[in-house]
Protein backbone atom coordinates (compact mmCIF):
# COMPACT_ATOMS: atom_id res chain seq x y z
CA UNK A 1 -6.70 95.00 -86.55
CA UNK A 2 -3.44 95.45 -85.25
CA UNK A 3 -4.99 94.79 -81.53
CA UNK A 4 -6.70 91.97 -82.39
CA UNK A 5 -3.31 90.34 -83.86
CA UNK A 6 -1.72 91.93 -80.48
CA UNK A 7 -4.27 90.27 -78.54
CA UNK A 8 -3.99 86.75 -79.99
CA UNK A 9 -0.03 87.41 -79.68
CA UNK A 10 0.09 88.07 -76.16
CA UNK A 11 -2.70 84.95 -75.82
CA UNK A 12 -0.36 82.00 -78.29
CA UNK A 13 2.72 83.26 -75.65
CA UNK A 14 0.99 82.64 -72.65
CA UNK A 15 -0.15 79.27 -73.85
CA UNK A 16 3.49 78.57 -74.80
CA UNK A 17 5.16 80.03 -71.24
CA UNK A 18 2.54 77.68 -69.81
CA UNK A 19 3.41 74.68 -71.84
CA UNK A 20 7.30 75.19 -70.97
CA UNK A 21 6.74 75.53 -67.25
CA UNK A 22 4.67 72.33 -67.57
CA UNK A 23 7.56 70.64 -69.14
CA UNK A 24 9.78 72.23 -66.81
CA UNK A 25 8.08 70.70 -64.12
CA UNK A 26 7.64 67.38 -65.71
CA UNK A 27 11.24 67.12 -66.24
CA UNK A 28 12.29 68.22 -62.70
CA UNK A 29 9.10 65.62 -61.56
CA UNK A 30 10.98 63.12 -63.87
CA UNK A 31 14.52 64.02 -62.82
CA UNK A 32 13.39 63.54 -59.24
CA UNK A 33 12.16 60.66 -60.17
CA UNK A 34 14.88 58.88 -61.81
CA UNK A 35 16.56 59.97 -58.67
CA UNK A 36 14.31 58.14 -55.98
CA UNK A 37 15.19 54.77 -58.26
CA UNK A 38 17.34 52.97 -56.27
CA UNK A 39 19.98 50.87 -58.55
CA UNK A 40 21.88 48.10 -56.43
CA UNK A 41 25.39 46.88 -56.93
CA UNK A 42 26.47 43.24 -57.65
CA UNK A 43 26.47 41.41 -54.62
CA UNK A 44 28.89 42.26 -51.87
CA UNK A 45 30.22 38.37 -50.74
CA UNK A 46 32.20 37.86 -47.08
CA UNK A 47 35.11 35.19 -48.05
CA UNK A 48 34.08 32.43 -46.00
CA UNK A 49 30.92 33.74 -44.51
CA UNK A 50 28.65 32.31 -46.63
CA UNK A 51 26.82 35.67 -47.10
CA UNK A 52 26.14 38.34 -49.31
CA UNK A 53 24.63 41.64 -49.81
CA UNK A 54 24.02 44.39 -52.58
CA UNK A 55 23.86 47.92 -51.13
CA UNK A 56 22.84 51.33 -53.22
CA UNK A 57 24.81 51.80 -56.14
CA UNK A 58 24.23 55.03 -59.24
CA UNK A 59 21.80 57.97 -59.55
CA UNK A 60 23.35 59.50 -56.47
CA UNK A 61 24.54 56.21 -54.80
CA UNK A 62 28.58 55.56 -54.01
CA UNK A 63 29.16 52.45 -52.41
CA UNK A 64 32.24 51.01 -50.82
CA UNK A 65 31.44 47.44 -52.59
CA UNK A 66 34.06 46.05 -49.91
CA UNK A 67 33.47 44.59 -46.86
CA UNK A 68 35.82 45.98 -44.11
CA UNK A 69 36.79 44.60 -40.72
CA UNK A 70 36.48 46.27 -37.47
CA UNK A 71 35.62 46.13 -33.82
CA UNK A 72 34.41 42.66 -33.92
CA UNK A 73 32.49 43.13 -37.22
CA UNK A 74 32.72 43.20 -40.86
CA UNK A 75 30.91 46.15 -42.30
CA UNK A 76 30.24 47.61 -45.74
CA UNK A 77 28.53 51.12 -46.63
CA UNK A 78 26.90 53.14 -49.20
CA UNK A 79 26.15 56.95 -49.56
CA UNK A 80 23.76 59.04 -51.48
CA UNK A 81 25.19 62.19 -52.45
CA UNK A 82 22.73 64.28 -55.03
CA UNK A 83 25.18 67.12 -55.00
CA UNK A 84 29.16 66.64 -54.56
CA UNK A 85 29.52 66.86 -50.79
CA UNK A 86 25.96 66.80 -50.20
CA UNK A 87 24.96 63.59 -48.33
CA UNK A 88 21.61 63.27 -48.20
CA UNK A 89 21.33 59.26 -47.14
CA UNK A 90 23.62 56.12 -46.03
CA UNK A 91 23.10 52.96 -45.83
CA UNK A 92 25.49 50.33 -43.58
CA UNK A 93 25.53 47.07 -43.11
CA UNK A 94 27.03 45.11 -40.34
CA UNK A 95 27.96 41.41 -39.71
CA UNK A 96 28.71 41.32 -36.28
CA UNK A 97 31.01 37.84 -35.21
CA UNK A 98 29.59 37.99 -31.89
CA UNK A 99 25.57 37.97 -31.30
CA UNK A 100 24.05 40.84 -28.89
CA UNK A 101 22.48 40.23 -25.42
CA UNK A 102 19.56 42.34 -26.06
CA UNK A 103 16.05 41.71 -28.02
CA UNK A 104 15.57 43.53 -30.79
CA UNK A 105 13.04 45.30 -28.82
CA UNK A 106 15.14 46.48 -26.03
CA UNK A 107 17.54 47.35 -29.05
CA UNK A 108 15.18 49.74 -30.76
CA UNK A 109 13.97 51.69 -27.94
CA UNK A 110 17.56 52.02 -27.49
CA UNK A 111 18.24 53.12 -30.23
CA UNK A 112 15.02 56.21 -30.43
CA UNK A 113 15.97 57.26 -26.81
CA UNK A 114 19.90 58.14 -27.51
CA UNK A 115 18.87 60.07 -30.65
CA UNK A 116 15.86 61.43 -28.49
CA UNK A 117 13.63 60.29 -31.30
CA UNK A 118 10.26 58.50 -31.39
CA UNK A 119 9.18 54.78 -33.13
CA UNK A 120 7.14 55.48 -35.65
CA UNK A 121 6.32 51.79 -37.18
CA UNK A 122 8.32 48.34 -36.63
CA UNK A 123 7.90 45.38 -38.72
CA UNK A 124 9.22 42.18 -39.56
CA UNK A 125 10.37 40.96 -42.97
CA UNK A 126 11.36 37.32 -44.34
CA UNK A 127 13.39 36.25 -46.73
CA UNK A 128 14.19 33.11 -47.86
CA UNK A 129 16.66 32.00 -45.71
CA UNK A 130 16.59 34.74 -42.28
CA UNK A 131 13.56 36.97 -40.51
CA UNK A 132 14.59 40.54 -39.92
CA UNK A 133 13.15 42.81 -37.28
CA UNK A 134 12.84 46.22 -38.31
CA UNK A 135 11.67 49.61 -36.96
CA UNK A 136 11.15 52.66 -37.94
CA UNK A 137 12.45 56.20 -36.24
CA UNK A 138 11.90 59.56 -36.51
CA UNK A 139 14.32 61.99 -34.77
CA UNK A 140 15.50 65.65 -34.78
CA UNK A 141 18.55 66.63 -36.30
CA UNK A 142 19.61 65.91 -39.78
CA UNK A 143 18.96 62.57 -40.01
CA UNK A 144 15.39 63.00 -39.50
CA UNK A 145 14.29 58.89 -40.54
CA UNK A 146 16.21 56.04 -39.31
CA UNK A 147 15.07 52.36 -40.34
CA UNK A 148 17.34 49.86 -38.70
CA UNK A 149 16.85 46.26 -38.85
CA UNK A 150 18.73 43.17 -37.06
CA UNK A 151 18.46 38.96 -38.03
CA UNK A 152 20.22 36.43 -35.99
CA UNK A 153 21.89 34.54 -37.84
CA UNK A 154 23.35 30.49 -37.58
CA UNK A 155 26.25 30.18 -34.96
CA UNK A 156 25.55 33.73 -33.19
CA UNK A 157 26.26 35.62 -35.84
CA UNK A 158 24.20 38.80 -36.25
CA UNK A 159 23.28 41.35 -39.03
CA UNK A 160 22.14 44.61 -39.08
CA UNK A 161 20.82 46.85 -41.88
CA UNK A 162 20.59 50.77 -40.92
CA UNK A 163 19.83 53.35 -43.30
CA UNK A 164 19.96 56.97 -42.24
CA UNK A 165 17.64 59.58 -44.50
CA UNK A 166 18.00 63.67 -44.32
CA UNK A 167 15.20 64.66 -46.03
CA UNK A 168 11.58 64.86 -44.61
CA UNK A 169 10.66 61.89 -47.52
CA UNK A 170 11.23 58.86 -45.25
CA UNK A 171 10.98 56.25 -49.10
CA UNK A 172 14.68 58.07 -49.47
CA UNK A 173 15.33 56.05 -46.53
CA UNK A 174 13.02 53.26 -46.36
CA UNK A 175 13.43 52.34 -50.23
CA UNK A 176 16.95 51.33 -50.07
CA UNK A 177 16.61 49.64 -46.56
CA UNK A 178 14.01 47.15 -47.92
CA UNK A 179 15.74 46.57 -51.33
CA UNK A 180 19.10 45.62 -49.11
CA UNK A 181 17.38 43.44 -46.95
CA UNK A 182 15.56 41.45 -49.87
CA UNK A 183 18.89 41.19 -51.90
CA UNK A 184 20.60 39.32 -48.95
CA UNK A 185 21.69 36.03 -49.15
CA UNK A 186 22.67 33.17 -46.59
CA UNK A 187 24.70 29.75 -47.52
CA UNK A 188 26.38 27.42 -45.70
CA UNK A 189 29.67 28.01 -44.13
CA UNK A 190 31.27 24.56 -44.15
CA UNK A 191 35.03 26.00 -42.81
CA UNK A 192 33.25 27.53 -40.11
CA UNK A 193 30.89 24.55 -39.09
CA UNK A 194 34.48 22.73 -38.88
CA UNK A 195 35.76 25.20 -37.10
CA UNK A 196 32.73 24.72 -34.66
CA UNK A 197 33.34 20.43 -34.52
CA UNK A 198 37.36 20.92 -33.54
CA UNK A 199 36.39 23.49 -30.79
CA UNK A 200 33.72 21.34 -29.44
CA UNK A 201 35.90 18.53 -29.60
CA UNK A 202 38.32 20.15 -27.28
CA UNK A 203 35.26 21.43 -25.06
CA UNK A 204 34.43 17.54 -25.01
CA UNK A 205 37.92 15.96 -24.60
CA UNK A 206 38.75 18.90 -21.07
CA UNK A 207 41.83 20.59 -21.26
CA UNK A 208 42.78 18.38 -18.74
CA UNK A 209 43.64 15.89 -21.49
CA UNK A 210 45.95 17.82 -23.19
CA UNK A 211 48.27 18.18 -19.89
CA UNK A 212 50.91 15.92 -19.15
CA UNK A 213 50.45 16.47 -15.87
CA UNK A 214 48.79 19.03 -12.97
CA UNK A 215 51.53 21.74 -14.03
CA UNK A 216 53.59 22.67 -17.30
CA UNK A 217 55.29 25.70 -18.96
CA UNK A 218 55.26 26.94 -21.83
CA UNK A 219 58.61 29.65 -22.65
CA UNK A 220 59.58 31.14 -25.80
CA UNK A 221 62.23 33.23 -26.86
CA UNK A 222 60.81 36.30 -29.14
CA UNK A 223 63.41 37.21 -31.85
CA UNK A 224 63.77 39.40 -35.09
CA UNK A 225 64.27 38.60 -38.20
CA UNK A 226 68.13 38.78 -37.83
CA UNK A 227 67.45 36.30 -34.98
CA UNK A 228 68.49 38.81 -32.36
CA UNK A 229 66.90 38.36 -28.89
CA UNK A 230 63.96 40.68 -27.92
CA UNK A 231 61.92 39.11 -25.34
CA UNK A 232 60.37 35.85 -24.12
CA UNK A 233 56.93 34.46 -23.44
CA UNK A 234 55.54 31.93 -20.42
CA UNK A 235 52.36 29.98 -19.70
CA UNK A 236 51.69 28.69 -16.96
CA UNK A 237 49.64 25.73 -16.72
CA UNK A 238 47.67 24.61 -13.54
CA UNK A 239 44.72 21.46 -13.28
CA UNK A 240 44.06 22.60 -9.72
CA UNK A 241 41.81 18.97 -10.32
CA UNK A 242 38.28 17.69 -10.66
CA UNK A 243 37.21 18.84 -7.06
CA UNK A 244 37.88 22.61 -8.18
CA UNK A 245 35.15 24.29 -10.38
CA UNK A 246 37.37 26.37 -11.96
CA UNK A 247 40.10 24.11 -12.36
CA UNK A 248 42.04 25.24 -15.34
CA UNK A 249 44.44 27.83 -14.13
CA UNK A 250 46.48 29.53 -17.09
CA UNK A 251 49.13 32.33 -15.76
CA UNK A 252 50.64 34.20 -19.00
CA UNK A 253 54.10 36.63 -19.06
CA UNK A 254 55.25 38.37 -21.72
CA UNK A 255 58.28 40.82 -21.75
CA UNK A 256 59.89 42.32 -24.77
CA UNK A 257 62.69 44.74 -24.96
CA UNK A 258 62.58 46.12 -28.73
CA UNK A 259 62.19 49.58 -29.45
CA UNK A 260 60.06 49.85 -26.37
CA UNK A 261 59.99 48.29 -23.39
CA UNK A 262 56.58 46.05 -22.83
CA UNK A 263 55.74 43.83 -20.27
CA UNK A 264 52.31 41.94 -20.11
CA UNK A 265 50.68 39.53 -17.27
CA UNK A 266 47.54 37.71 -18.34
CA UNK A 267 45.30 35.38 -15.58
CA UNK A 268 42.92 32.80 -16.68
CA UNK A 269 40.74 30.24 -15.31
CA UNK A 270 38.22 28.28 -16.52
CA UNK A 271 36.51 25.21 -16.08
CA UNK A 272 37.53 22.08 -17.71
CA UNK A 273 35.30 22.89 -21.27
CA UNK A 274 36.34 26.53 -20.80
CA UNK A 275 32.33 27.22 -21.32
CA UNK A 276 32.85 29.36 -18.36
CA UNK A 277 35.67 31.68 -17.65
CA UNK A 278 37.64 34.93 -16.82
CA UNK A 279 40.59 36.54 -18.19
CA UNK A 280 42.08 39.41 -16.66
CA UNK A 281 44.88 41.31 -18.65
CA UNK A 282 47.45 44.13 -17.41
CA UNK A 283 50.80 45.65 -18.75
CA UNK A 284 53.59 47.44 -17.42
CA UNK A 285 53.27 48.58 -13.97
CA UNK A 286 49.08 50.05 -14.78
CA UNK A 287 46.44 48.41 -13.43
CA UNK A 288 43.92 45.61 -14.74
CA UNK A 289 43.27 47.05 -18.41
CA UNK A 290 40.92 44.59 -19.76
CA UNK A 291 38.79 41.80 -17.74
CA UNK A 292 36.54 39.15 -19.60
CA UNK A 293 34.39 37.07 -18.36
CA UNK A 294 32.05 34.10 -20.30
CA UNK A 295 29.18 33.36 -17.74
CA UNK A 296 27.00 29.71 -17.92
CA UNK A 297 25.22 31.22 -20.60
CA UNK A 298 27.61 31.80 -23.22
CA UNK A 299 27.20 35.99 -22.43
CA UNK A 300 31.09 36.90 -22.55
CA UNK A 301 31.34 40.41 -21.00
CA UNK A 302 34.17 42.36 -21.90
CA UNK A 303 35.15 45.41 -19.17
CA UNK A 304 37.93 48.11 -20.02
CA UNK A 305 38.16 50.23 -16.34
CA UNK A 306 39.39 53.51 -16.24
CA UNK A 307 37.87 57.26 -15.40
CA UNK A 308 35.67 56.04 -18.05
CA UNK A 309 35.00 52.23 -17.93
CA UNK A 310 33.25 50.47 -20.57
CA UNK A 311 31.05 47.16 -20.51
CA UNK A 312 30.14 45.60 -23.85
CA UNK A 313 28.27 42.20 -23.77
CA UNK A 314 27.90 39.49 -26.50
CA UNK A 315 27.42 35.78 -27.21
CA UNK A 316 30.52 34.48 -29.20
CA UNK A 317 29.55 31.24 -31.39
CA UNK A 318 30.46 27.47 -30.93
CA UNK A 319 33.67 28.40 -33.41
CA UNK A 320 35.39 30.69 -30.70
CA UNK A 321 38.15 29.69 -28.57
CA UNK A 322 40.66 31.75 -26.27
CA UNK A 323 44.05 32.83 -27.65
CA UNK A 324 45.83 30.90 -24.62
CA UNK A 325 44.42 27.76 -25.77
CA UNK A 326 46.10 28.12 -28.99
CA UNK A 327 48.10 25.01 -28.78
CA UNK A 328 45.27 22.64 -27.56
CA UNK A 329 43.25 24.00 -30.68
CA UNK A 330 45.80 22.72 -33.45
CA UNK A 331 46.75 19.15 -31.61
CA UNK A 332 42.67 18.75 -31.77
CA UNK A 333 43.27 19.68 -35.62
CA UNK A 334 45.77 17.41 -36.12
CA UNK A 335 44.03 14.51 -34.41
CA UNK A 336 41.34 14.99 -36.43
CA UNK A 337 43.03 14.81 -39.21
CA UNK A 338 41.27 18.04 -40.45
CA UNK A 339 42.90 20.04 -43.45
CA UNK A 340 41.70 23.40 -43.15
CA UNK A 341 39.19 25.20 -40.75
CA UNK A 342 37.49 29.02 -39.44
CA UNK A 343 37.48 29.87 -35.94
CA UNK A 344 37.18 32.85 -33.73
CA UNK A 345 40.62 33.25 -32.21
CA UNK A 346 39.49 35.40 -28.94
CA UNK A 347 42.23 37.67 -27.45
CA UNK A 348 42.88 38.99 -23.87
CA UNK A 349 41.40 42.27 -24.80
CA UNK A 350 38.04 41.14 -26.71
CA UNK A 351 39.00 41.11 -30.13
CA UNK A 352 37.75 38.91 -31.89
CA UNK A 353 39.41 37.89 -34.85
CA UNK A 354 38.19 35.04 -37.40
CA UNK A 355 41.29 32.85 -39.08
CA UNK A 356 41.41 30.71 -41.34
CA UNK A 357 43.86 27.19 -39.97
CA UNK A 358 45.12 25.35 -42.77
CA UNK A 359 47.68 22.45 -42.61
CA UNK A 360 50.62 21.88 -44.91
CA UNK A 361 52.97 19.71 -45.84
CA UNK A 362 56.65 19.58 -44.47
CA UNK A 363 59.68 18.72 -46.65
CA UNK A 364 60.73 15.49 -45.92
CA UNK A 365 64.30 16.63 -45.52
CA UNK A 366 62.39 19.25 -43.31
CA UNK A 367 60.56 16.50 -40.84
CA UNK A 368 61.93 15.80 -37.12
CA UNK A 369 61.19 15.22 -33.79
CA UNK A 370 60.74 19.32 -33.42
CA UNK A 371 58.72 20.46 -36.63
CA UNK A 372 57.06 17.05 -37.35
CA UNK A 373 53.87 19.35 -38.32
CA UNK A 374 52.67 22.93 -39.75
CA UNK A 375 50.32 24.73 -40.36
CA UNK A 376 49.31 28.26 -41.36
CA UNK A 377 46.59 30.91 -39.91
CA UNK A 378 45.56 33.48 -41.41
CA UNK A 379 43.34 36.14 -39.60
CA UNK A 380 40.38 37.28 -41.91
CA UNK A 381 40.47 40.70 -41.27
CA UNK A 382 41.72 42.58 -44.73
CA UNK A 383 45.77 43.20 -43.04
CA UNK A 384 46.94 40.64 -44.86
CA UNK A 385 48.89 39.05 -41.52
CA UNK A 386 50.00 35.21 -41.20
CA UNK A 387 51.64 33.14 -38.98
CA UNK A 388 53.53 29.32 -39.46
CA UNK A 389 53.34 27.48 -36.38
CA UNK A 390 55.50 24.35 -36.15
CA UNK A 391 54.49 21.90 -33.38
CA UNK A 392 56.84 18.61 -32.41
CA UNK A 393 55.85 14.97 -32.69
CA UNK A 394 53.95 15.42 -29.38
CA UNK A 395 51.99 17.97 -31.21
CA UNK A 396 53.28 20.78 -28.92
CA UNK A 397 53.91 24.19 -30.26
CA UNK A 398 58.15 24.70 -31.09
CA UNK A 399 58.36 27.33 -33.24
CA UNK A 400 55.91 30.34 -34.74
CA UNK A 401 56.57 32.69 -37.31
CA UNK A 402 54.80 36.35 -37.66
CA UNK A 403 54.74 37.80 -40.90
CA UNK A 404 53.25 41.19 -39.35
CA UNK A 405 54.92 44.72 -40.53
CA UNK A 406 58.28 43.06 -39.49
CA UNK A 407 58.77 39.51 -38.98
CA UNK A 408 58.63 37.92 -35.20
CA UNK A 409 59.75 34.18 -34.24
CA UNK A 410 59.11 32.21 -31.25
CA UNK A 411 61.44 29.32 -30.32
CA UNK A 412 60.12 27.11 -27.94
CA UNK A 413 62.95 27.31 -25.03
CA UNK A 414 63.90 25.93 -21.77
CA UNK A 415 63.25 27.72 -18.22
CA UNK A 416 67.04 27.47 -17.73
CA UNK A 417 67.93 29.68 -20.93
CA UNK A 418 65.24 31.84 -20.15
CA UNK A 419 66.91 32.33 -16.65
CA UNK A 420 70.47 32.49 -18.46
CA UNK A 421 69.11 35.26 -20.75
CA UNK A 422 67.03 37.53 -18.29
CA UNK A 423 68.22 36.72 -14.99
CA UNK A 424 65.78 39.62 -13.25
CA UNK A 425 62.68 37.31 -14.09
CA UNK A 426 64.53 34.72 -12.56
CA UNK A 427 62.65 34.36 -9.77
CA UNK A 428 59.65 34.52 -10.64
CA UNK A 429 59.81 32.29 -13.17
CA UNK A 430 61.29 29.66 -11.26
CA UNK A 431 58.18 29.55 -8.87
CA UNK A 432 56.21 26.67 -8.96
CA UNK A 433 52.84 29.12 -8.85
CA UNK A 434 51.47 31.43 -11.80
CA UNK A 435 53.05 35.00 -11.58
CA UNK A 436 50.79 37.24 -10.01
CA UNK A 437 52.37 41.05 -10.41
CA UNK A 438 55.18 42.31 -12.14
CA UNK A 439 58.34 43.19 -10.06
CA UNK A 440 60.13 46.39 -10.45
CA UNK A 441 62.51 46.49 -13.42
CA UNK A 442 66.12 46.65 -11.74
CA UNK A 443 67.79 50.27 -12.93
């Protein structure tokens, strides 16, 4: 009797111990589960871009929610992390100002042979308003899937969706690519198709135009904000004339004396719609530091030489414009009569840097002959930086204000004070050709 009641004892606990490890294992199935949901955040919007995007966000998933400017590109990330400081997946995404050369091809077998990896699938996906290509690749190492995927997008803008997955599952990679690619969106840009009409109304009108004749100068004075004297500033302008394919020759000095010493030579020529061109930068006493170059094309290549030199090629949109034609860009503003615009201010060394132009209104006790006109830019690149520029009733540049970590102004000066104030540049800026090297500084 009593091993009979033993017996059915021993038979009713095994039942239950097999009924808990089911429910143990339907939980952990369930946990798991909940885990491979992926949850997205409201979506991310670029100020002025006209775009947005909603990356990874809960059961696991941090994201940054931000987009955040660098090297030519705004970029905004999410990480899974299952365990604190366990990453087990991230997701990026990356608006690039700038289009690359390459097909998105060439770009993916790239991409498998640096991380010695193999394609395992590509694809294409569409969405309402872009077409991404997308691949698949499978690589040793931790980050064993990689599913990257790259749309061109309206005035040679370019976005790219990469999501990086640890574990041998490649859905805890691919799930969140493919739900970040269908939640973005594309509008239009209307400061940055202005942006595009003044630039390519300057293309049309030649920078010739804009000369009063085949050679002017440009000097400022640099100051502080107690007004003090630091440096100065020249361009050079050359029309070498319509006979000369390159006929826009721009010669740029800049010397400051602050806490350091800097000095700064800049060449440039172009052709009359600056569609073509070549820039070559170099401070102090070093050699060439930065060379670019914008071929027939529209491929600007940007080379840094050195022990280790670097060569990055892309095609900057119909919004971009050199640094050096600064001045050119705002008369073409004003004589459009055009209150606020986006372009890509390019700068000696490559950066590219979208800013918002705006034009305000003077005082009227404020208005004469040298500040008839002002207007404020504002880089779009999360430092919070801004600059007033002033120009004169002949729409020439007079005075520019930096709000930067201190505050910098440029007076527009004459070669005689500039001479007067730093007599060992004397000669050379008195020369009726562009500087070409920097002389010794007297001791």
């Amino acid at each position: 009797m009593n091993a009979t009641y033993q017996t059915k004892g021993n038979a009713k606990a095994k039942v239950a111990f097999l009924g808990l490890f089911v429910v143990t294992l339907l939980i952990g199935r369930l946990i798991i589960s909940l885990r491979s949901v992926v949850i997205l955040s409201e979506p991310i919007k670029l100020t002025h871009a006209g775009l947005s995007v909603a990356m990874p966000e809960g059961n696991g998933w941090k994201s940054e929610k931000q987009w955040k400017y660098h090297n030519n590109s705004f970029s905004t990330n999410s990480k899974f992390l299952p365990e604190p400081d366990k990453l087990a997946a991230y997701a990026h995404c990356r608006y690039l100002l700038a289009a690359k050369t390459t097909t998105p091809q060439v770009r993916f077998e790239q991409e498998a042979l640096s991380g010695a990896g193999t394609i395992a699938e590509t694809g294409r996906i569409q969405t309402d308003t872009v077409t991404f290509d997308w691949v698949h690749i499978q690589q040793p190492g931790p980050w064993e899937n990689v599913f990257l995927g790259t749309a061109k997008l309206p005035l040679n803008r370019q976005l790219d969706i990469r999501v990086h997955g640890a574990a041998s599952d490649a859905g805890l990679a691919e799930t969140p690519f493919k739900r970040i690619i269908n939640s973005f969106r594309l509008e239009d840009a209307p400061l940055l198709e202005a942006g595009s009409q003044i630039v390519a109304k300057v293309k049309a009108k030649g920078l010739s135009s804009f000369l009063e004749n085949q050679h002017r100068q440009m000097l400022f004075l640099i100051k502080d904000a107690r007004k003090r004297t630091l440096g100065f500033t020249m361009d050079e302008f050359i029309d070498a004339g319509p006979d000369v394919e390159s006929n826009i020759h721009v010669a740029g000095l800049l010397y400051t004396r602050s806490f350091l010493v800097q000095e700064q030579v800049t060449s440039f020529k172009s052709n009359n719609s600056f569609d073509e061109f070549t820039w070559n930068r170099r401070t102090t006493a070093a050699s060439i530091d930065t060379q670019l170059s914008l071929d027939k094309t529209g491929v600007m290549t940007i080379r840094k030489p050195g022990t280790t030199p670097k060569e990055n090629r892309c095609r900057p949109g119909p919004a971009a414009i050199p640094n050096i034609l600064l001045e050119q860009l705002l008369a073409q503003i004003l004589d459009s009569n055009t209150k606020n615009v986006i372009v890509d201010i390019i700068e000696a060394d490559g950066t590219i840097t979208p800013t918002y132009i705006y034009r305000t209104e003077l005082e009227d006790n404020a208005v004469n002959k040298e500040m008839s006109y002002l207007l404020k830019l504002m880089p779009i690149d999360g430092r919070g930086y801004f600059r007033w520029v002033y120009l004169n009733d002949q729409k020439q540049i007079s005075k520019v204000v930096l709000q930067e970590e201190d505050i910098s102004i440029l007076e527009r000066t004459t070669v005689e004070n500039v001479v007067r104030l730093f007599p060992k540049w004397a000669e050379l800026i008195l020369q009726s050709n562009k500087p070409k090297e920097i002389p010794e500084d007297p001791k």
